[in-house]
C-alpha atoms as a PDB file:
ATOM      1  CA  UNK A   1     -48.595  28.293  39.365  1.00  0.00           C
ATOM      2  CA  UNK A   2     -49.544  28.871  35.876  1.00  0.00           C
ATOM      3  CA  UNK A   3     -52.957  31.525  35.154  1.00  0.00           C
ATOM      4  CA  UNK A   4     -55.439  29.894  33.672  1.00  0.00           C
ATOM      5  CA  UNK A   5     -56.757  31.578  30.231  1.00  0.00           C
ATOM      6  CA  UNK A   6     -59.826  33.281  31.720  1.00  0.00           C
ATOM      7  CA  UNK A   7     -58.290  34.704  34.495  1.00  0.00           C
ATOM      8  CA  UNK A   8     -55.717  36.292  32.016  1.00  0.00           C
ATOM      9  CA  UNK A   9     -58.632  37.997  30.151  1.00  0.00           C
ATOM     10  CA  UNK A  10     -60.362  39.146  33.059  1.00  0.00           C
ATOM     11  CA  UNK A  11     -56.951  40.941  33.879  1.00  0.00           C
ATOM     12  CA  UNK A  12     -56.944  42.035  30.222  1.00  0.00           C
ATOM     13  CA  UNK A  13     -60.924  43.077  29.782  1.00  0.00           C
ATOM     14  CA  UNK A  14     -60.512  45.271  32.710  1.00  0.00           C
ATOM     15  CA  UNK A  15     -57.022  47.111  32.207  1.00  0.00           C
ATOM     16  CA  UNK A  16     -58.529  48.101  28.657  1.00  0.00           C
ATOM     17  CA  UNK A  17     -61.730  49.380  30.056  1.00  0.00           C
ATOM     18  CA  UNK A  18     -59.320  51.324  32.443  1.00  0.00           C
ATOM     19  CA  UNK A  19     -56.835  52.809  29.610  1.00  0.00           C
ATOM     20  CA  UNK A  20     -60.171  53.446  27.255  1.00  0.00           C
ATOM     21  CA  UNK A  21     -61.363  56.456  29.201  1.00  0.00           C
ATOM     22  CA  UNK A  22     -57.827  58.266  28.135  1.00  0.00           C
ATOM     23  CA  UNK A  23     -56.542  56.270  25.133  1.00  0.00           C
ATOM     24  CA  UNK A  24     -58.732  55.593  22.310  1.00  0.00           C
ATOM     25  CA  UNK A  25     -56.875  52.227  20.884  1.00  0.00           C
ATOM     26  CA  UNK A  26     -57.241  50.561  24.051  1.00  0.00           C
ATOM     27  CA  UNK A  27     -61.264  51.703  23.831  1.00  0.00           C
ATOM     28  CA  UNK A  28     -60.647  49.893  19.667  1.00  0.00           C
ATOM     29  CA  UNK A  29     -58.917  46.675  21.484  1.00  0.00           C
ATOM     30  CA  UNK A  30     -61.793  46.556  23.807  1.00  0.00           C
ATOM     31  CA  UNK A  31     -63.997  45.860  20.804  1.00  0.00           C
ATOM     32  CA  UNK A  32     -62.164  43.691  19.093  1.00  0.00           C
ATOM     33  CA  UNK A  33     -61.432  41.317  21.402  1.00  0.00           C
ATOM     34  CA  UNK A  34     -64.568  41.543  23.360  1.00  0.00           C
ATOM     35  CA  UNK A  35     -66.134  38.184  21.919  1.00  0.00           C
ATOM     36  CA  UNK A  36     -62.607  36.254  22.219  1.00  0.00           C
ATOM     37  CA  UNK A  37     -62.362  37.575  26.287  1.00  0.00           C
ATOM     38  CA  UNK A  38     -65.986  36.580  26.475  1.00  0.00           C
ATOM     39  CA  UNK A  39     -65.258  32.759  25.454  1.00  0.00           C
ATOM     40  CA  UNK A  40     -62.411  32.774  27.117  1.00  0.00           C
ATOM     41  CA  UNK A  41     -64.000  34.159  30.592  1.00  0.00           C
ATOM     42  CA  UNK A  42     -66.464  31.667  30.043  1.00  0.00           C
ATOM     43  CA  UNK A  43     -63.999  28.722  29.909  1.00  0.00           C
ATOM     44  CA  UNK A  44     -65.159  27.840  25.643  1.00  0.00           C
ATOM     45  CA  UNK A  45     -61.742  27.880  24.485  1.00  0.00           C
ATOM     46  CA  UNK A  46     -60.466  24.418  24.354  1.00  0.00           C
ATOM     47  CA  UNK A  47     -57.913  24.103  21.727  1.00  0.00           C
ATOM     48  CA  UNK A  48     -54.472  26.613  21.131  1.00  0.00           C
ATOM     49  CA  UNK A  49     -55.447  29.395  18.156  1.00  0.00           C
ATOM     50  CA  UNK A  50     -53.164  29.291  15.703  1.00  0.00           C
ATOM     51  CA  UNK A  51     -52.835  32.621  15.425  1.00  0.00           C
ATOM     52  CA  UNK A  52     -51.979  35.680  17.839  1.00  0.00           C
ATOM     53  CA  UNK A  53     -55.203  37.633  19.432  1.00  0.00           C
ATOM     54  CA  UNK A  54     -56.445  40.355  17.487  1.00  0.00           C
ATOM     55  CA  UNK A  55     -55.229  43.898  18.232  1.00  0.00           C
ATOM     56  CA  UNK A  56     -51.861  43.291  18.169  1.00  0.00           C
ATOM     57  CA  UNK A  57     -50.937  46.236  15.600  1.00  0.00           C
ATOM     58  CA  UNK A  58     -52.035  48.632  18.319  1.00  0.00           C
ATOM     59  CA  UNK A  59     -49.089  47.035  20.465  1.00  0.00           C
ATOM     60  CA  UNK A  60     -46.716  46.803  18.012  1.00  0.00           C
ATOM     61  CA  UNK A  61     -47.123  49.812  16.061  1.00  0.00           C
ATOM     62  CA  UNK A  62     -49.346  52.189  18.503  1.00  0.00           C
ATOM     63  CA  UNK A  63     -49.335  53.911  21.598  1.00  0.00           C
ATOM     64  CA  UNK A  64     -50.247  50.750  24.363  1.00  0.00           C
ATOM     65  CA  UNK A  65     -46.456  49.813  24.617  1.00  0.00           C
ATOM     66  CA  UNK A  66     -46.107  52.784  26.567  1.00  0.00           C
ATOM     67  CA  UNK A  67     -48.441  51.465  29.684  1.00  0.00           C
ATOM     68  CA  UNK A  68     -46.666  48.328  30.297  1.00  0.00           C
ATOM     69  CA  UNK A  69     -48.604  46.738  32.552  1.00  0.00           C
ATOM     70  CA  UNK A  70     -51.249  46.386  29.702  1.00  0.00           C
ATOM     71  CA  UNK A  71     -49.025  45.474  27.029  1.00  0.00           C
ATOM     72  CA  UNK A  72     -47.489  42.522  29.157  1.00  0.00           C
ATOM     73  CA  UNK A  73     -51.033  41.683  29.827  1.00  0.00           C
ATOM     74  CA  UNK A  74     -51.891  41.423  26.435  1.00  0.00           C
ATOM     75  CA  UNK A  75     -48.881  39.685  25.218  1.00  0.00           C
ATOM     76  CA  UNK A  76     -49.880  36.980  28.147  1.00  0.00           C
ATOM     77  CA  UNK A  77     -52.864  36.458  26.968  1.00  0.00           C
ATOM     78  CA  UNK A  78     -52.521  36.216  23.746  1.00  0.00           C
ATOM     79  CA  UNK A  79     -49.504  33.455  24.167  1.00  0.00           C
ATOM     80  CA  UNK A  80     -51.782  31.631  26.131  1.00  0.00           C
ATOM     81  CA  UNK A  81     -54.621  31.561  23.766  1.00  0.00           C
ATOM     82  CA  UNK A  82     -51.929  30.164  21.199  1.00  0.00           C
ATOM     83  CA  UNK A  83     -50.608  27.360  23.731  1.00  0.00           C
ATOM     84  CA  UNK A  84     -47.683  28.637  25.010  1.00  0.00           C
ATOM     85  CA  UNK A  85     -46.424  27.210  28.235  1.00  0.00           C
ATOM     86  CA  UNK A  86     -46.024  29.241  31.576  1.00  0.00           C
ATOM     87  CA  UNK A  87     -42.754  27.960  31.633  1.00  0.00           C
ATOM     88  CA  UNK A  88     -41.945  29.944  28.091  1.00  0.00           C
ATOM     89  CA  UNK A  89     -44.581  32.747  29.053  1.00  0.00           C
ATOM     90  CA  UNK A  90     -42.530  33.459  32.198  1.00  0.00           C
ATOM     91  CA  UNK A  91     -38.986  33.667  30.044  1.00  0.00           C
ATOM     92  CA  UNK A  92     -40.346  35.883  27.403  1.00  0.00           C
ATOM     93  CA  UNK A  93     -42.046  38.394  30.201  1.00  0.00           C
ATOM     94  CA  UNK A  94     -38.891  38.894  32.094  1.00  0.00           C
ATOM     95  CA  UNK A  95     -37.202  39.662  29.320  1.00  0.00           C
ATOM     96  CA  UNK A  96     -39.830  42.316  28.350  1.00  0.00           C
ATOM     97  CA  UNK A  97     -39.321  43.735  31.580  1.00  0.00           C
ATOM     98  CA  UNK A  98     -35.912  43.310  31.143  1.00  0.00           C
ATOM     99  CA  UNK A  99     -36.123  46.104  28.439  1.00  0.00           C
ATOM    100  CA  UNK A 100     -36.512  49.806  29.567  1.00  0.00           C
ATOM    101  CA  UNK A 101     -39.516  51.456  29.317  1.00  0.00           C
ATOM    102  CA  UNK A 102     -40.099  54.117  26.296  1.00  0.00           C
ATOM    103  CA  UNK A 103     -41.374  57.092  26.993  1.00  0.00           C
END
């Protein structure tokens, strides 16, 4: 059964507020997507964004890769705020957790 959007960012709002205490661009993420998990907790997200969710640089090009759980969480969120379909969502996960994890 697919997650809905605003159970996605409640898993996402509270695995940054975990990582923040020991990783500072998790604490950065936290902030900038704290109005976007708000309207999406909230259920005022209606349409697909066209875009990715902010922060994705720090996941890309930073440090959050390494915890995995949180970087899966984020990518799931963020292709559901663009309108991806669990069906796709799932595919794309397992083969991110196909990958090995860097260390």
């Amino acid at each position: 059964m697919p997650r809905p959007l605003w159970d996605s960012a409640i898993e996402l709002r509270d695995l940054l507020q975990s990582y923040s205490n020991r990783e500072p661009a998790a604490q950065l993420c936290l902030q900038g997507l704290g109005s976007l998990l708000d309207q999406a907790i909230a259920g005022a997200i209606s349409k697909p964004h066209r875009s990715p969710a902010p922060c994705g640089y720090y996941f890309v090009e930073g440090r959050l890769p390494e915890y995995r759980d949180l970087a899966e969480e984020y990518a799931a969120f963020s292709m559901r705020l663009q309108g991806v379909s669990h069906e796709d969502l799932t595919r794309m996960l397992e083969q991110i957790r196909r990958k090995p994890a860097s260390k």
